[in-house]
Protein backbone atom coordinates (compact mmCIF):
# COMPACT_ATOMS: atom_id res chain seq x y z
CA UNK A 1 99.56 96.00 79.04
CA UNK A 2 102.25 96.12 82.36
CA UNK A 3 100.88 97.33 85.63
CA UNK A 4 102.78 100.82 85.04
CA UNK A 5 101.47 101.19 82.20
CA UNK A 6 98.05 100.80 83.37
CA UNK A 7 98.35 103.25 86.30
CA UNK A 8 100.22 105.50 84.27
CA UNK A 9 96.95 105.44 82.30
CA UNK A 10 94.65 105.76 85.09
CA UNK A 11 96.38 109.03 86.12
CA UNK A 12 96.83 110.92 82.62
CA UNK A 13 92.92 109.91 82.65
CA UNK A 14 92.16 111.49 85.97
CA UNK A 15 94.68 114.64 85.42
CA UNK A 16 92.92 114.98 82.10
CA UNK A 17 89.41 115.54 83.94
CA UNK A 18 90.88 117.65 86.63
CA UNK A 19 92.41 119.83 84.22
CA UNK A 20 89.38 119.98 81.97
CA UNK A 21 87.25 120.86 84.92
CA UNK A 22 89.37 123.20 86.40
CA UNK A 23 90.04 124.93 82.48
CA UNK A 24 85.89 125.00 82.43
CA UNK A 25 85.54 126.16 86.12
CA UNK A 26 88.27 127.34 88.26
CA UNK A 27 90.25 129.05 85.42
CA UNK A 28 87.73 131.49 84.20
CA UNK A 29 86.89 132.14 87.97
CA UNK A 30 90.24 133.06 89.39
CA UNK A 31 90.41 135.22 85.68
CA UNK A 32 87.88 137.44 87.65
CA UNK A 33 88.72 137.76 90.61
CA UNK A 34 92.96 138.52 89.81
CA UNK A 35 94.09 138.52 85.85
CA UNK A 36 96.68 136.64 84.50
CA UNK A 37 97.45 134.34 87.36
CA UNK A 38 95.77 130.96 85.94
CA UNK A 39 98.16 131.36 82.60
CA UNK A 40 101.24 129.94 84.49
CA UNK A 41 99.06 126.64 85.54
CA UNK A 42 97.62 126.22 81.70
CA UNK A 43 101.30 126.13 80.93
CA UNK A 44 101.82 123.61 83.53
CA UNK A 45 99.00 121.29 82.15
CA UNK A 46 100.19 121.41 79.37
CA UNK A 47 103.58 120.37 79.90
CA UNK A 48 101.84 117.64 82.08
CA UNK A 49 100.37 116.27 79.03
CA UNK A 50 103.60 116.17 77.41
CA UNK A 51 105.36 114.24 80.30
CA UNK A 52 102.52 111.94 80.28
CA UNK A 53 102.93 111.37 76.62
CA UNK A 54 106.52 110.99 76.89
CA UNK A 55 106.26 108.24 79.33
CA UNK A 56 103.44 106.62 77.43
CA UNK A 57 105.63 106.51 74.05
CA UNK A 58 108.80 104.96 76.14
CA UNK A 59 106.16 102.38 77.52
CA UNK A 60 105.54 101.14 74.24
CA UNK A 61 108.82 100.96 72.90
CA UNK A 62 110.08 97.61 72.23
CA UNK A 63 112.66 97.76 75.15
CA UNK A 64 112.32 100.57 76.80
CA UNK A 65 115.03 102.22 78.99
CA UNK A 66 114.22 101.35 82.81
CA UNK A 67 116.61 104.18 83.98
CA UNK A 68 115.48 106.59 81.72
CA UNK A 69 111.32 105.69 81.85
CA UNK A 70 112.66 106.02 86.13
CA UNK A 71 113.54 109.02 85.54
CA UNK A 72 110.71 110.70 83.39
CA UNK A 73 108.74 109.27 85.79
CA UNK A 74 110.29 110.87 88.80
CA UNK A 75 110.36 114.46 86.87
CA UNK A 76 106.85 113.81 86.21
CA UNK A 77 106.40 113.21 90.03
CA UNK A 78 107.59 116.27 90.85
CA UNK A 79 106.00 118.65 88.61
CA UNK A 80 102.58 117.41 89.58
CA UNK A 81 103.21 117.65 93.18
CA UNK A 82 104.34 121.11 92.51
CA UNK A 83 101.88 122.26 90.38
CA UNK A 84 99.09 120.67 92.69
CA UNK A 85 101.28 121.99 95.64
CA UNK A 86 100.94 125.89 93.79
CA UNK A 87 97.57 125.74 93.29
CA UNK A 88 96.19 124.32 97.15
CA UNK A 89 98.87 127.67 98.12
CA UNK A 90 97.96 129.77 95.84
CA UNK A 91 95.07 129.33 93.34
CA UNK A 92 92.36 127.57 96.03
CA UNK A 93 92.89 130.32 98.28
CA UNK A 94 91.88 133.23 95.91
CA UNK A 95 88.72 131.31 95.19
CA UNK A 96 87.99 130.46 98.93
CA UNK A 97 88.77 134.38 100.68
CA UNK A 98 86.76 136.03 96.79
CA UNK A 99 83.91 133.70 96.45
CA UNK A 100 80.60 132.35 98.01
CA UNK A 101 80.43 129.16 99.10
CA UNK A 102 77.49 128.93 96.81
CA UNK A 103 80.27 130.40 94.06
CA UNK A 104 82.38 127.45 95.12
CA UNK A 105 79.73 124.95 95.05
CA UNK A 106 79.15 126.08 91.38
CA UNK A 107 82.83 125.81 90.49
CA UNK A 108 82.88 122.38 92.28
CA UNK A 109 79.95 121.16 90.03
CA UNK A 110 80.96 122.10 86.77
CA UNK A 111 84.33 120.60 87.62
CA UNK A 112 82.74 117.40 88.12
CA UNK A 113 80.43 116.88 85.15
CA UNK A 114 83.47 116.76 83.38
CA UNK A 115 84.39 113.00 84.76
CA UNK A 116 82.34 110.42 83.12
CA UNK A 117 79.91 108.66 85.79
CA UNK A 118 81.70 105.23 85.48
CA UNK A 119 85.01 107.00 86.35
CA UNK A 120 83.48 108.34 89.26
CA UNK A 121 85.16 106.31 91.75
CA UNK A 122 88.46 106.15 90.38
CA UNK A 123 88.57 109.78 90.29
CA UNK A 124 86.80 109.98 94.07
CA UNK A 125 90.33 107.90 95.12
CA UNK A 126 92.19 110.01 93.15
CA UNK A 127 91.19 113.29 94.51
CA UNK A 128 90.40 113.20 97.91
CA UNK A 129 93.46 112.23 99.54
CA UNK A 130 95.19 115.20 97.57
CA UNK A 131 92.76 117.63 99.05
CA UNK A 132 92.79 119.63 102.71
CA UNK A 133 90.19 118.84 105.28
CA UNK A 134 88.33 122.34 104.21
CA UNK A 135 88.62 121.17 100.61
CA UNK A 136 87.43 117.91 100.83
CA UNK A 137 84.57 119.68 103.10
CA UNK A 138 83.70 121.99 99.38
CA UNK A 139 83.88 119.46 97.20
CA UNK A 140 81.70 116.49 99.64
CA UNK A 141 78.85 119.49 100.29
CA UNK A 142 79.25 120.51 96.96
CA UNK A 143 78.60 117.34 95.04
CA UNK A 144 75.73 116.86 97.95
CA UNK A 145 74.00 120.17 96.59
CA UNK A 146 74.48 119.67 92.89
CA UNK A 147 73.75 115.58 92.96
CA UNK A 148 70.80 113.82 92.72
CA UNK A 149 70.34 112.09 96.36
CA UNK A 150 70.16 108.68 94.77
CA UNK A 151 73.16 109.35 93.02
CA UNK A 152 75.26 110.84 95.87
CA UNK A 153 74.28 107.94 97.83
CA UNK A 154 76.40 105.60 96.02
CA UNK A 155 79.39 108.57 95.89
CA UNK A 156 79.37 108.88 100.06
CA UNK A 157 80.60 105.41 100.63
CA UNK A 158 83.65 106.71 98.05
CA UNK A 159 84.03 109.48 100.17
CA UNK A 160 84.23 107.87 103.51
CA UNK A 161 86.39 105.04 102.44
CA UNK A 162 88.89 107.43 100.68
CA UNK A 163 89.31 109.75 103.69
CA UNK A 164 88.81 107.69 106.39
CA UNK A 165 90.82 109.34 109.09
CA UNK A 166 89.28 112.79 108.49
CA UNK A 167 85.54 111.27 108.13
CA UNK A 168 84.07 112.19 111.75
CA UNK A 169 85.55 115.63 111.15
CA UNK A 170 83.69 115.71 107.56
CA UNK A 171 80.14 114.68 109.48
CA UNK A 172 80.76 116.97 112.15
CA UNK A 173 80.61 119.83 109.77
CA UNK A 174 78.27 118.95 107.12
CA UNK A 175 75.63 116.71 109.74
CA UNK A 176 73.34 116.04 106.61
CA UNK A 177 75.49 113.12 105.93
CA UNK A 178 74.31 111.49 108.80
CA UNK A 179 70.97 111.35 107.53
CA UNK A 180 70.11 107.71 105.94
């Protein structure tokens, strides 16, 4: 398998968890709080999925077309950064400003229980550099509620490698982490 191929893999796997955990989670949550505004983003995964396959079929083609693979790739590019773009402006904040932290930290959980533990890490590098300073402060005090201390123990060091610049700004506001 080529290098693009195998990160093209590696992402359609961790967009595949996001958007399962956010289908099982944030969906059905923002569906409370304001009707018919998650719709528009199933649509979007879903036409996701269909980019990805695209891609994946040209990848296996004999000879594939460089300019046009280049370009699927680009429109894929886009759309995600839009659609990821749309939700951090609009989706996030309805759950942030209409829910309990607590609410959030829920949300947060059953999002992750949909990544298998081995992919973990991969999806820690992933996510977190996609995700605002108050976001990645959710989803680190989150995971530190809902797991196990001897399993968020091996998760921190993710955490704190992946978002290195904003780490002392993470511990300042959640000072648990501090604590060996």
């Amino acid at each position: 398998m080529s290098p693009v191929l195998d990160r093209l893999h590696v992402m359609d796997e961790i967009l595949d968890y996001h958007a399962q955990g956010e289908e099982a989670a944030v969906f059905p949550a923002v569906d409370r709080l304001a009707p018919l505004v998650t719709r528009a983003y199933l649509m979007d995964h879903r036409e996701l999925d269909r980019m990805v396959d695209t891609l994946e079929t040209m990848h296996l083609q004999k000879s594939p077309d460089p300019l046009l693979a280049a370009r699927a790739t680009a429109v894929l590019n886009s759309h995600l950064r839009i659609h990821l773009d749309k939700e951090d402006a609009h989706l996030y904040p309805i759950l942030r400003e209409k829910t309990t932290v607590s609410q959030q930290v829920t949300i947060v959980g059953v999002m992750s229980s949909k990544i298998p533990p081995d992919r973990f890490p991969a999806a820690v590098k992933w996510l977190f550099p996609l995700l605002s300073l108050s976001d990645q402060l959710v989803v680190t005090k989150g995971w530190m509620t809902l797991m196990p201390p001897q399993v968020f123990a091996k998760v921190k060091p993710l955490i704190e490698t992946t978002v290195a610049e904003n780490w002392d700004l993470i511990i300042q506001r959640i000072p648990e982490l501090n604590v060996k």
